[in-house]
C-alpha atoms as a PDB file:
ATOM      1  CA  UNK A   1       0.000   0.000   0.000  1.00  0.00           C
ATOM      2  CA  UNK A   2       1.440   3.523  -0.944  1.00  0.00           C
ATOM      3  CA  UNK A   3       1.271   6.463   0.732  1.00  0.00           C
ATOM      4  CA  UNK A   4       0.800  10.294  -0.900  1.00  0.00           C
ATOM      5  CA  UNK A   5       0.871  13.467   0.806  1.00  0.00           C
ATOM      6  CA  UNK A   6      -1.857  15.321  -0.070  1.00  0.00           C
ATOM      7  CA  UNK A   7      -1.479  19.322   2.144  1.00  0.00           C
ATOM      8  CA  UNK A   8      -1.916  18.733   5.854  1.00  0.00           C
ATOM      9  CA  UNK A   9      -3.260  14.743   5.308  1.00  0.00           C
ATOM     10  CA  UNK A  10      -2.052  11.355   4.461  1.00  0.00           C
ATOM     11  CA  UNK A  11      -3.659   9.435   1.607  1.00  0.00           C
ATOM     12  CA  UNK A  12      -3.050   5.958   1.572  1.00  0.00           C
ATOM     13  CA  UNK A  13      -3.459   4.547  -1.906  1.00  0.00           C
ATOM     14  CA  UNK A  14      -4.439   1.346  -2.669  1.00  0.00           C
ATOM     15  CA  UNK A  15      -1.592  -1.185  -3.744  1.00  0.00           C
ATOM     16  CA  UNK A  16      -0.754  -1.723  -7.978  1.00  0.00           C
ATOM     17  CA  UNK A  17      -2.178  -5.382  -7.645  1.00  0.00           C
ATOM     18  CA  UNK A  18      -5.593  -4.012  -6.323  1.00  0.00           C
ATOM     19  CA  UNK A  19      -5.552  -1.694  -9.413  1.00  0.00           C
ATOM     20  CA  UNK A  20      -5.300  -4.221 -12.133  1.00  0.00           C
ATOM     21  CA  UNK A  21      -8.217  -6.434 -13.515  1.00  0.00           C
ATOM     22  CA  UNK A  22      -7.453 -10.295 -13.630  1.00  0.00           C
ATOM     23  CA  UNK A  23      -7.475  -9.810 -17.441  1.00  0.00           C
ATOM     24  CA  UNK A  24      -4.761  -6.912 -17.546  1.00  0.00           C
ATOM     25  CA  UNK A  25      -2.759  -9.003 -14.448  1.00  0.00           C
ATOM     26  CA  UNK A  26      -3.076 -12.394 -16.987  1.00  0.00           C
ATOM     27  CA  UNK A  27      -1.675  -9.561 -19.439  1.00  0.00           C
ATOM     28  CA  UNK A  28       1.436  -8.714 -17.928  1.00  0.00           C
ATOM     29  CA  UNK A  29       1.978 -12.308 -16.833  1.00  0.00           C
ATOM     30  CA  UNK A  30       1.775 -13.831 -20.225  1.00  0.00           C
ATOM     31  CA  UNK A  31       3.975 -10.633 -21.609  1.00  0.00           C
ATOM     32  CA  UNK A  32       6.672 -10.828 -19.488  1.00  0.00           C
ATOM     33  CA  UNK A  33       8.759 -13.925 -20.786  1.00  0.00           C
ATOM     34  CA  UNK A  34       8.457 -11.834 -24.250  1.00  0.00           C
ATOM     35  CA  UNK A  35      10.263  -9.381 -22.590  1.00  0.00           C
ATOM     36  CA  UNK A  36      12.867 -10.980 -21.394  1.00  0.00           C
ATOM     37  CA  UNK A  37      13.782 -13.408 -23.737  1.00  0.00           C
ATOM     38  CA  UNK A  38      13.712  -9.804 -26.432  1.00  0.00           C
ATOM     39  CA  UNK A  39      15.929  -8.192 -23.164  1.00  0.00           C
ATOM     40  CA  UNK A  40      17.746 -11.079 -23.213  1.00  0.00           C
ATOM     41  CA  UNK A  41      18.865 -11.704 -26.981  1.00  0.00           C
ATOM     42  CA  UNK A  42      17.896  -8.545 -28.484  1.00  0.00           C
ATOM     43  CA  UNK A  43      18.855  -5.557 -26.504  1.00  0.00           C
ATOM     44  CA  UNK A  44      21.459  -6.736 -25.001  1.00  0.00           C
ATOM     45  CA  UNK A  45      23.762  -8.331 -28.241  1.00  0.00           C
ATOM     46  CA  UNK A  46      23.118  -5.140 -30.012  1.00  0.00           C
ATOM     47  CA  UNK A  47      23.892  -3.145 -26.881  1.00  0.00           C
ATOM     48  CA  UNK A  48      26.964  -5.166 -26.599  1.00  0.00           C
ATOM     49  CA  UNK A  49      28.022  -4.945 -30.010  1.00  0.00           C
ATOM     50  CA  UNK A  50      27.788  -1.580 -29.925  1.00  0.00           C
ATOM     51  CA  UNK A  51      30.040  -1.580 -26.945  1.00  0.00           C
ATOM     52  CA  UNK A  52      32.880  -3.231 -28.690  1.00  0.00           C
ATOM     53  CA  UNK A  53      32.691  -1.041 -31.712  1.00  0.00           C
ATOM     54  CA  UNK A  54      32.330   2.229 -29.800  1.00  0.00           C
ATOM     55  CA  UNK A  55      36.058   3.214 -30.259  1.00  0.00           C
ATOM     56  CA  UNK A  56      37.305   5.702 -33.435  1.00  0.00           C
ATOM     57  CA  UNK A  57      39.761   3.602 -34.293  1.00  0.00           C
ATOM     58  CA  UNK A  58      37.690   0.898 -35.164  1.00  0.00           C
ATOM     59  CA  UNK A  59      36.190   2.859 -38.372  1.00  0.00           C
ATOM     60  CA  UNK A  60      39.593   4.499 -38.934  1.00  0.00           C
ATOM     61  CA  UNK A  61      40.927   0.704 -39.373  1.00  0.00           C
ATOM     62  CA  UNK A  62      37.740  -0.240 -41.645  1.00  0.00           C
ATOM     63  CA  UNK A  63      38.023   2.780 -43.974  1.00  0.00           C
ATOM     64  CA  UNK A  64      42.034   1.891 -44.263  1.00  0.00           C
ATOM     65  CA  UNK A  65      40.855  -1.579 -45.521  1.00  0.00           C
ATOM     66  CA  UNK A  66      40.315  -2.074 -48.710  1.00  0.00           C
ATOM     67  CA  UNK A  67      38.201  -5.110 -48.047  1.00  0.00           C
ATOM     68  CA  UNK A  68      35.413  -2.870 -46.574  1.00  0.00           C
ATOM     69  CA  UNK A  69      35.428  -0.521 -49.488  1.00  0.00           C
ATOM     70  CA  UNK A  70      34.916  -3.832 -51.589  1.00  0.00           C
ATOM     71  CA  UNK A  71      32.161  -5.281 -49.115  1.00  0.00           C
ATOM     72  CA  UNK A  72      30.008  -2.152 -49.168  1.00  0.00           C
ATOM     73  CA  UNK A  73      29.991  -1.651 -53.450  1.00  0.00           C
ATOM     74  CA  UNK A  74      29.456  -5.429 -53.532  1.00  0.00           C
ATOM     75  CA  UNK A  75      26.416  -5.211 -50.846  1.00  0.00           C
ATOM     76  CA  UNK A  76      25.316  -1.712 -52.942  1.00  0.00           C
ATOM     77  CA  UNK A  77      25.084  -4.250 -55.663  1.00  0.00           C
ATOM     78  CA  UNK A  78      23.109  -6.994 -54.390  1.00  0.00           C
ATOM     79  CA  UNK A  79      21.031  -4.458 -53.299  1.00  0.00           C
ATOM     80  CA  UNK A  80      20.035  -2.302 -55.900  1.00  0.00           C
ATOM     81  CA  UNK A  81      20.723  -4.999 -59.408  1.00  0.00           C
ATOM     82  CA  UNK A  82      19.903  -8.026 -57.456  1.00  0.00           C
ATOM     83  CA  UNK A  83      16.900  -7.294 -55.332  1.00  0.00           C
ATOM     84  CA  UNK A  84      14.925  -5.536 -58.291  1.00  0.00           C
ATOM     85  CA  UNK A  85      15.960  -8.302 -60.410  1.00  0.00           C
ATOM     86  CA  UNK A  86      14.741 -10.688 -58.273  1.00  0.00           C
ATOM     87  CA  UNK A  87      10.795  -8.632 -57.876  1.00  0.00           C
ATOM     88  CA  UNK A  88      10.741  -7.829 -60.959  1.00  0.00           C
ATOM     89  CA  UNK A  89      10.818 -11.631 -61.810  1.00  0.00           C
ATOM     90  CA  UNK A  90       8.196 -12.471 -58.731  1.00  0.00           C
ATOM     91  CA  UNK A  91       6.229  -9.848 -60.231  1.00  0.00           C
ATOM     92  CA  UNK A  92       5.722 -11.638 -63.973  1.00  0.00           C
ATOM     93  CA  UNK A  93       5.743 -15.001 -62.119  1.00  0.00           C
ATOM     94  CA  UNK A  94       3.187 -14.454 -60.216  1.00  0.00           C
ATOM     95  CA  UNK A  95       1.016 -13.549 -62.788  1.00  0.00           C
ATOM     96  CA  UNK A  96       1.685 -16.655 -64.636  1.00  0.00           C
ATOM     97  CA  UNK A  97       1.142 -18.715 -61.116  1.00  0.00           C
ATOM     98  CA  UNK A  98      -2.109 -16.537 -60.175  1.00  0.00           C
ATOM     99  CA  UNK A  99      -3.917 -18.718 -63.800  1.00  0.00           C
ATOM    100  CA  UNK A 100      -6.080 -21.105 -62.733  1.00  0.00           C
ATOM    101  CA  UNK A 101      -4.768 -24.427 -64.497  1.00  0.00           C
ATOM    102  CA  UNK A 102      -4.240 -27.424 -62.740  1.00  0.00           C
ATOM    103  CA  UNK A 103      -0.568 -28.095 -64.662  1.00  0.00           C
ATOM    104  CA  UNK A 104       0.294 -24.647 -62.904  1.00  0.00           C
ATOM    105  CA  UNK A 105      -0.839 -25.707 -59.937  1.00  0.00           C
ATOM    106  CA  UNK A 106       1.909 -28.708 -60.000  1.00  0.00           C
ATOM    107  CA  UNK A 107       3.990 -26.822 -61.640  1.00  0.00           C
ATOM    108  CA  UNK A 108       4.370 -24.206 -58.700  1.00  0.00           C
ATOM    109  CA  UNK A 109       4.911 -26.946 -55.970  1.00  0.00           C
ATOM    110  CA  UNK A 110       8.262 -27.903 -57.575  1.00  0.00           C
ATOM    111  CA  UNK A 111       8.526 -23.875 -57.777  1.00  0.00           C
ATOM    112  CA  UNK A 112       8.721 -23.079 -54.217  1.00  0.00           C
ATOM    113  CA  UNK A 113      11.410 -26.571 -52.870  1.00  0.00           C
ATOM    114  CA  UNK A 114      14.229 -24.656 -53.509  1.00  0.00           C
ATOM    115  CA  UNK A 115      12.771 -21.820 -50.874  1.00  0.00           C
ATOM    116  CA  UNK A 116      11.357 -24.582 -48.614  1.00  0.00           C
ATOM    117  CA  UNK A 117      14.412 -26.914 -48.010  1.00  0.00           C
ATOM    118  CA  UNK A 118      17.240 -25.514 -46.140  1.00  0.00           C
ATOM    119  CA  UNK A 119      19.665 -23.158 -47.132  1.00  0.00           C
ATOM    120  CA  UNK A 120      22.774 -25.413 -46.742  1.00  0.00           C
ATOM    121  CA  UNK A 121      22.059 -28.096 -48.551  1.00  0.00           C
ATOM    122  CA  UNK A 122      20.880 -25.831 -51.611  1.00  0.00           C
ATOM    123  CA  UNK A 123      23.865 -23.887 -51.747  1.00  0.00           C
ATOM    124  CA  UNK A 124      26.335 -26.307 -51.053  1.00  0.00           C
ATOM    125  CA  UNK A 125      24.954 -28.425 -53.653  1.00  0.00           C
ATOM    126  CA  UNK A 126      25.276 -25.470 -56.117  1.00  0.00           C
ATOM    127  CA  UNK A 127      29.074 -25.166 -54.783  1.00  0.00           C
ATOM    128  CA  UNK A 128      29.486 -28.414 -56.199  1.00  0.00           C
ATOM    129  CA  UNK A 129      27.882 -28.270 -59.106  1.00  0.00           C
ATOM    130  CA  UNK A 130      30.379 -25.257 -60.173  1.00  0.00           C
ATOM    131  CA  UNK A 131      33.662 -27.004 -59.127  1.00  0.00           C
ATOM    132  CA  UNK A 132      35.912 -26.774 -62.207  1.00  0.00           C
ATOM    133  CA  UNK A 133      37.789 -30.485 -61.649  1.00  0.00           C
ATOM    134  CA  UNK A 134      34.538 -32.754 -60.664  1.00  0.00           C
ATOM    135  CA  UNK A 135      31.325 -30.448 -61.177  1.00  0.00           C
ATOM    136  CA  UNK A 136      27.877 -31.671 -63.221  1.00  0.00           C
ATOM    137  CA  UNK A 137      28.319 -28.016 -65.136  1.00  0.00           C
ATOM    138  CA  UNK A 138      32.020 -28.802 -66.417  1.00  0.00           C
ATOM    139  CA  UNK A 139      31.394 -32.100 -66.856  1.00  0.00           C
ATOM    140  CA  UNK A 140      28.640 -31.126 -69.095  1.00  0.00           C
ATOM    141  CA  UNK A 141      30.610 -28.130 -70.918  1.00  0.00           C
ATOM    142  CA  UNK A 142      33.381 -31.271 -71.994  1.00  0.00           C
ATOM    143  CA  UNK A 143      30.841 -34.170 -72.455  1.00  0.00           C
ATOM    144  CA  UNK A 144      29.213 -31.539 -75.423  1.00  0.00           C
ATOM    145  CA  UNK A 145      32.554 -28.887 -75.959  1.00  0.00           C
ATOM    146  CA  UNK A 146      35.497 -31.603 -75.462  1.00  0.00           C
ATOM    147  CA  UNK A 147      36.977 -28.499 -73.779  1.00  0.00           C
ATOM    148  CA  UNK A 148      37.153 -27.613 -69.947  1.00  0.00           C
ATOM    149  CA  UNK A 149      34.937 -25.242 -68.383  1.00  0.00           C
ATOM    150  CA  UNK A 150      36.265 -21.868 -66.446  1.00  0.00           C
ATOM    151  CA  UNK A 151      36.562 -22.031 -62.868  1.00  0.00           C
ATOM    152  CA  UNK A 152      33.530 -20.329 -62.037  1.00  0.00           C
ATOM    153  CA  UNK A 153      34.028 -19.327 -58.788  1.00  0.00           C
ATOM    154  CA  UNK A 154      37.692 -18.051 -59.419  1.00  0.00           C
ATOM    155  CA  UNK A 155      37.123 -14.623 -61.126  1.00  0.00           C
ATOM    156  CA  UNK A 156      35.462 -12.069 -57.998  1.00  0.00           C
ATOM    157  CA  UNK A 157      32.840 -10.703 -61.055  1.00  0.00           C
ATOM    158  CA  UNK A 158      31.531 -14.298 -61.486  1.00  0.00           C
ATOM    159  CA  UNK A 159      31.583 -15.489 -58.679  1.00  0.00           C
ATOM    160  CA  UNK A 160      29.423 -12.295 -57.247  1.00  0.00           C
ATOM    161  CA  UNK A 161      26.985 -12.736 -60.160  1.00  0.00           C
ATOM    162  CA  UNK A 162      26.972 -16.337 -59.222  1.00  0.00           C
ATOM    163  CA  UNK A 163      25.917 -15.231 -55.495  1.00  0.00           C
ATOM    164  CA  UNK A 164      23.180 -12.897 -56.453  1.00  0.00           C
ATOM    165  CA  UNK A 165      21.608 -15.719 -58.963  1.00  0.00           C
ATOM    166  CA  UNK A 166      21.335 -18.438 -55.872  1.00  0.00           C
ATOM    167  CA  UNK A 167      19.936 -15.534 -53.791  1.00  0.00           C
ATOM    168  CA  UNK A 168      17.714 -15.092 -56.862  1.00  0.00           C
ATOM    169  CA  UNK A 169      16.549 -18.201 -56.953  1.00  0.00           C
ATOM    170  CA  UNK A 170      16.192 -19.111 -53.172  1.00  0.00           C
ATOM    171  CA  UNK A 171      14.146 -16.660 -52.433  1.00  0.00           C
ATOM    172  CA  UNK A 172      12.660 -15.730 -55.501  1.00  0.00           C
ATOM    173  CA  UNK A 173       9.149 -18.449 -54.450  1.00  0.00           C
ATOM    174  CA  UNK A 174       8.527 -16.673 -51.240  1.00  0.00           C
ATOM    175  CA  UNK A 175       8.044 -13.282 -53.157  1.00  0.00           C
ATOM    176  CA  UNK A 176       6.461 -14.767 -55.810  1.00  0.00           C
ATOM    177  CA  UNK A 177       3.458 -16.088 -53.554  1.00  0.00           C
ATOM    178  CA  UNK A 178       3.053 -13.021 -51.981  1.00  0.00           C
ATOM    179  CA  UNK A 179       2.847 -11.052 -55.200  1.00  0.00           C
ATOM    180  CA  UNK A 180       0.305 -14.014 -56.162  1.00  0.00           C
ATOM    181  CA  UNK A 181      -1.834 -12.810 -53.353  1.00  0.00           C
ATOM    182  CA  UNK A 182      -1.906  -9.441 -53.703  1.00  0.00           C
ATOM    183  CA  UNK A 183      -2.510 -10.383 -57.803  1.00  0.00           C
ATOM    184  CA  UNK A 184      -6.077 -12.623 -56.392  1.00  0.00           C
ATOM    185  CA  UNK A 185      -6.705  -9.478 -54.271  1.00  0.00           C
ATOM    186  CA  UNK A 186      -7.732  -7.561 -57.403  1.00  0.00           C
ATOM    187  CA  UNK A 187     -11.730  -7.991 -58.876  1.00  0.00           C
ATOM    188  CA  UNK A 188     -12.008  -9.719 -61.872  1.00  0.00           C
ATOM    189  CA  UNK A 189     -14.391  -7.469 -62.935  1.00  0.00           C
ATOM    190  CA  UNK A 190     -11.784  -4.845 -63.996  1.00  0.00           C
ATOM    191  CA  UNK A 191      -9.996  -7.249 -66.111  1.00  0.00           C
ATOM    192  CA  UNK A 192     -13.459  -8.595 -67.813  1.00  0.00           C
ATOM    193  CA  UNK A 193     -14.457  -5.157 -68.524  1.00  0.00           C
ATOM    194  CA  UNK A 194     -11.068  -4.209 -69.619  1.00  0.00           C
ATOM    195  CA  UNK A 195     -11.331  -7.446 -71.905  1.00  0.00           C
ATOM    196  CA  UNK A 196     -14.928  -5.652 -73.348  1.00  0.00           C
ATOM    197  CA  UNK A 197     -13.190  -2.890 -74.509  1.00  0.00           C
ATOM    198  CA  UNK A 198     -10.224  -4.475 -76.010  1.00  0.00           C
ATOM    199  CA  UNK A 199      -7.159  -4.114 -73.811  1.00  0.00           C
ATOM    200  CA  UNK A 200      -4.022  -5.453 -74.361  1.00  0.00           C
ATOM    201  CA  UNK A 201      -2.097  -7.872 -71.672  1.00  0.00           C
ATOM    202  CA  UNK A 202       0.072  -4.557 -71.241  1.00  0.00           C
ATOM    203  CA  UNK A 203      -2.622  -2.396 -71.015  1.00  0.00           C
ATOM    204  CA  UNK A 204      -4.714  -4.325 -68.476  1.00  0.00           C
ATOM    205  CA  UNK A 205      -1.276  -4.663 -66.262  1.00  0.00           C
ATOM    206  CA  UNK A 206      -0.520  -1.011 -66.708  1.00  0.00           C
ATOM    207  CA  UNK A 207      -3.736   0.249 -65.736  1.00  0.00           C
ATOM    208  CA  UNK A 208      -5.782  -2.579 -63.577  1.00  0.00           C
ATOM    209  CA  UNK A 209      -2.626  -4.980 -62.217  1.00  0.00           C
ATOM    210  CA  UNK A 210       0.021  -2.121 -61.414  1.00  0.00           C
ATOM    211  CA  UNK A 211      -1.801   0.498 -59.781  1.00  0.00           C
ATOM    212  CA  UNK A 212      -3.290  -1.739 -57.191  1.00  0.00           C
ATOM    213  CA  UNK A 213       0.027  -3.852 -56.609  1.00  0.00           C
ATOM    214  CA  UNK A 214       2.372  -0.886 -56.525  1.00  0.00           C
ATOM    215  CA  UNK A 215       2.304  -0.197 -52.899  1.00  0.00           C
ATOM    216  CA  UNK A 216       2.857  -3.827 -52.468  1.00  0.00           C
ATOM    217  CA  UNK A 217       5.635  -4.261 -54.580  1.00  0.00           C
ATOM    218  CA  UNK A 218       7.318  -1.498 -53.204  1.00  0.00           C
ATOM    219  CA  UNK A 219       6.615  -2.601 -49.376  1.00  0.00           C
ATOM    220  CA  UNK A 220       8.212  -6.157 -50.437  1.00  0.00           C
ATOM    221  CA  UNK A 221      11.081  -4.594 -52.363  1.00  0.00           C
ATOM    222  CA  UNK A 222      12.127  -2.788 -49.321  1.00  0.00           C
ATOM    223  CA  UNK A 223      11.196  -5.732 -47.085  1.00  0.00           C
ATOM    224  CA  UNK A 224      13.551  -7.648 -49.017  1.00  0.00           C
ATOM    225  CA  UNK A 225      16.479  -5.433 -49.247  1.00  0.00           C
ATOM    226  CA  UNK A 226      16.462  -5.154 -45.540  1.00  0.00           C
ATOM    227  CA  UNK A 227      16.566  -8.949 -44.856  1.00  0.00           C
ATOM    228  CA  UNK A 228      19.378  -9.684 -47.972  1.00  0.00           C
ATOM    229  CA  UNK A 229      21.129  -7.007 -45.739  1.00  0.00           C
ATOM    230  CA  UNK A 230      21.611  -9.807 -42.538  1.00  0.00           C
ATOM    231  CA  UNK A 231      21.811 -12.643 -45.802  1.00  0.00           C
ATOM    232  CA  UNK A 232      24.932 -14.113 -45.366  1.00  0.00           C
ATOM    233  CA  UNK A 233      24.230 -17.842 -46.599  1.00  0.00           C
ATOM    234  CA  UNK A 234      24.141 -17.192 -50.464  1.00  0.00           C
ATOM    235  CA  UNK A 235      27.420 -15.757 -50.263  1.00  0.00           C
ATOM    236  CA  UNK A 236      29.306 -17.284 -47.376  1.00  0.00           C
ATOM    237  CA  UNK A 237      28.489 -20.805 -48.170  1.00  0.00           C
ATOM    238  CA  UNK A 238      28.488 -20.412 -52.175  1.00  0.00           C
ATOM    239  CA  UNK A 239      32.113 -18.391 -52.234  1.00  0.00           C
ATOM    240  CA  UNK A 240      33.048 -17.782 -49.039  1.00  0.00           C
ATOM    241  CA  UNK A 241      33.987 -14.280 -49.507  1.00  0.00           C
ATOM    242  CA  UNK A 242      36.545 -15.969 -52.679  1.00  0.00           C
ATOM    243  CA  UNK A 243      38.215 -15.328 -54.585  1.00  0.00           C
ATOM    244  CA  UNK A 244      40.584 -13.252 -52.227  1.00  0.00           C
ATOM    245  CA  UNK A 245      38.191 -11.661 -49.979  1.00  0.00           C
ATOM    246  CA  UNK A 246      36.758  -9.502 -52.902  1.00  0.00           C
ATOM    247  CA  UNK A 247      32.807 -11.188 -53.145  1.00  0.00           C
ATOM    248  CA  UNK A 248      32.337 -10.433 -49.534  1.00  0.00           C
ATOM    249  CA  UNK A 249      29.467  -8.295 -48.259  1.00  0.00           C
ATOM    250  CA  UNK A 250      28.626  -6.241 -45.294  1.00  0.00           C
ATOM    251  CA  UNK A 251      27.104  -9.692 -43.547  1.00  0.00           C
ATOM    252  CA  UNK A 252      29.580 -11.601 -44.054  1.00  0.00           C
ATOM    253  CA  UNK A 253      32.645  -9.486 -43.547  1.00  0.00           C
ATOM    254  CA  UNK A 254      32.434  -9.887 -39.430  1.00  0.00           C
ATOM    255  CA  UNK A 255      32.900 -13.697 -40.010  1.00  0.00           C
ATOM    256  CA  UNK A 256      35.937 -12.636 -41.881  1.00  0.00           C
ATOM    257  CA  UNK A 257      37.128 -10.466 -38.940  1.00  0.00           C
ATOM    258  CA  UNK A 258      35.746 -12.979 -36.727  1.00  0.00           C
ATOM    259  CA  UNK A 259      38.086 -15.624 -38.360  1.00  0.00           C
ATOM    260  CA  UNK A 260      41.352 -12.814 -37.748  1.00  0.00           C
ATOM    261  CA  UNK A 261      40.591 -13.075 -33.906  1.00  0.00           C
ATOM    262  CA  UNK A 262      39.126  -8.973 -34.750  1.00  0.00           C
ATOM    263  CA  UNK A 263      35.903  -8.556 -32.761  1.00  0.00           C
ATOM    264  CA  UNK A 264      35.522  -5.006 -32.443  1.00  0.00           C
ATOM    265  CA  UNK A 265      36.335  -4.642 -36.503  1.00  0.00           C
ATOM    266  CA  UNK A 266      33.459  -7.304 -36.758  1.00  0.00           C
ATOM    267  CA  UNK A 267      31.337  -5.473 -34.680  1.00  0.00           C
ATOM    268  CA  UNK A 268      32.261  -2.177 -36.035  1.00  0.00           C
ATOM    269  CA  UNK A 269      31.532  -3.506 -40.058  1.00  0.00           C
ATOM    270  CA  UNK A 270      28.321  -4.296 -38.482  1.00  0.00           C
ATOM    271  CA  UNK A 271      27.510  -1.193 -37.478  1.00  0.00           C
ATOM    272  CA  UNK A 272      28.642   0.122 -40.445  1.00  0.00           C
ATOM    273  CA  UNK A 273      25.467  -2.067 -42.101  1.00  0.00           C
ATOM    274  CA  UNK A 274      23.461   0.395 -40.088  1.00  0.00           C
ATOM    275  CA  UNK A 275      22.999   3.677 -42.606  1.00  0.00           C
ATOM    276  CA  UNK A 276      21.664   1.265 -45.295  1.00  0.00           C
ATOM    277  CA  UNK A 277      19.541  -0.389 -43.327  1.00  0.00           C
ATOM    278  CA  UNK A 278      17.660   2.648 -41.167  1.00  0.00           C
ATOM    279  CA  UNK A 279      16.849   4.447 -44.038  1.00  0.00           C
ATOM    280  CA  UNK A 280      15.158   1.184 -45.859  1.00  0.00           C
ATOM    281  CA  UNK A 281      13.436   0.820 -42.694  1.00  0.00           C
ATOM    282  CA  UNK A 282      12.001   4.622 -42.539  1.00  0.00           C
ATOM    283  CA  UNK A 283      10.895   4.293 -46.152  1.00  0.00           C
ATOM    284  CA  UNK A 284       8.999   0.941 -45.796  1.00  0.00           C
ATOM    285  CA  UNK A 285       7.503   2.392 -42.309  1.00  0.00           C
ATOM    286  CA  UNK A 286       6.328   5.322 -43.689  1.00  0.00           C
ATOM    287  CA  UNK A 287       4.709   3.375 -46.671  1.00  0.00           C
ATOM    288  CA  UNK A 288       2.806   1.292 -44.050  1.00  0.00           C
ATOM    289  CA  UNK A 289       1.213   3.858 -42.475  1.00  0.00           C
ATOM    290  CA  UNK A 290      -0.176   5.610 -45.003  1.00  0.00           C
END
């Protein structure tokens, strides 16, 4: 039980427990392991990190390696060519998906495995596939050819573009079915009276499909960009920062640090992750609440 002053007399004030209905007591019970498991392995890590990478020097070391400079043009890329590639692609997918055939309808089961089984297996197994001495692609290129195929994953430009296609193609079925639902969203009635009048396919995207999938599109492109930003499997397992450290990206450079025994440079390129990321986040925020 408190106790307020209140002028010349004492108020005593009933305790917090007596205050609170069962259902907002149940509320605070059922809340508070959220809390502190999100205390626990949310606040804290990032608090911590941010501990180890408080000190100047950290950033002065990171801007005197060239290895960052190369990690943030090659993350710049995934982000802007590989991303739009990649929903531009969902986008015309998932209009072919959205028909209402049953040979689709198979079709798109085998379409979404490589999203649905694990990442390591998938990406490992495309690792293989690309080795120049014992890989299906090379053995291919000299059962056809005669002659030997390149070592894919030996030139940094390849071996990047290499990267971005398995991203492609991982993730590309998750954004495809939610592009697919957003396409079922929109009344057939537009695109039968559209039909009556003679549209085109391009017309009837331009002016029934786009407008009402644009915010969307945009919400998922963002979405997107900001997850491929903490993505480190299509690159770390496919190249592993190869050939000489120069396909790395922002999420995979800590592990490289990491690997030197250089925590607060890890911490500190993480960090560094941070002014691409807030403003995606903003942007996709401010979308959503329009």
């Amino acid at each position: 039980m408190a106790i307020t002053l209140s002028g010349d007399h004492a108020i005593l004030s009933p305790p917090l427990s007596s205050r609170l209905t069962p259902a907002q007591v149940w509320g605070i019970v059922l809340l508070a392991p959220y809390l502190l498991v999100f205390l626990a392995f949310v606040v804290y890590p990032v608090c911590y990190g941010l501990w180890l990478a408080r000190a100047p020097a950290n950033y002065v070391a990171l801007y005197n390696d060239p290895i960052f400079a190369r990690a943030a043009v090659n993350t710049l890329i995934f982000l802007v060519i590989g991303i739009n590639i990649k929903m531009l692609i969902a986008l015309f997918l998932s209009g072919f998906f959205a028909q209402q055939r049953t040979w689709i309808k198979w079709l798109s089961v085998i379409f979404i495995l490589p999203w649905a089984v694990p990442s390591i297996p998938t990406i490992l197994s495309v690792r293989f596939m690309l080795n120049p001495e014992w890989g299906v692609i090379n053995h291919l290129i000299f059962s056809f050819t005669g002659d030997d195929g390149p070592n894919w994953l030996n030139d940094p430009t390849v071996a990047l573009t290499m990267a971005i296609a398995v991203h492609i193609w991982k993730s590309l079925p998750f954004w495809t079915l939610i592009l697919i639902t957003g396409r079922l969203a929109i009344s057939h009635d537009l695109f039968e009276a559209a039909e009556v009048d003679g549209a085109s396919w391009w017309q009837k995207f331009r002016f029934i499909t786009w407008p009402s999938m644009q915010t969307l599109y945009i919400t998922c492109t963002l979405l997107s960009m900001i997850w491929t930003l903490g993505d480190f499997n299509s690159v770390y397992l496919l190249t592993g920062g190869g050939p000489a450290d120069l396909t790395h990206v922002l999420a995979t450079l800590g592990i490289r640090y990491l690997r030197l025994d250089q925590l607060s440079l890890a911490m500190a390129s993480i960090v560094c992750a941070m002014p691409f990321v807030l403003p995606l986040v903003y942007f996709m925020m401010k979308r959503l609440s329009r």
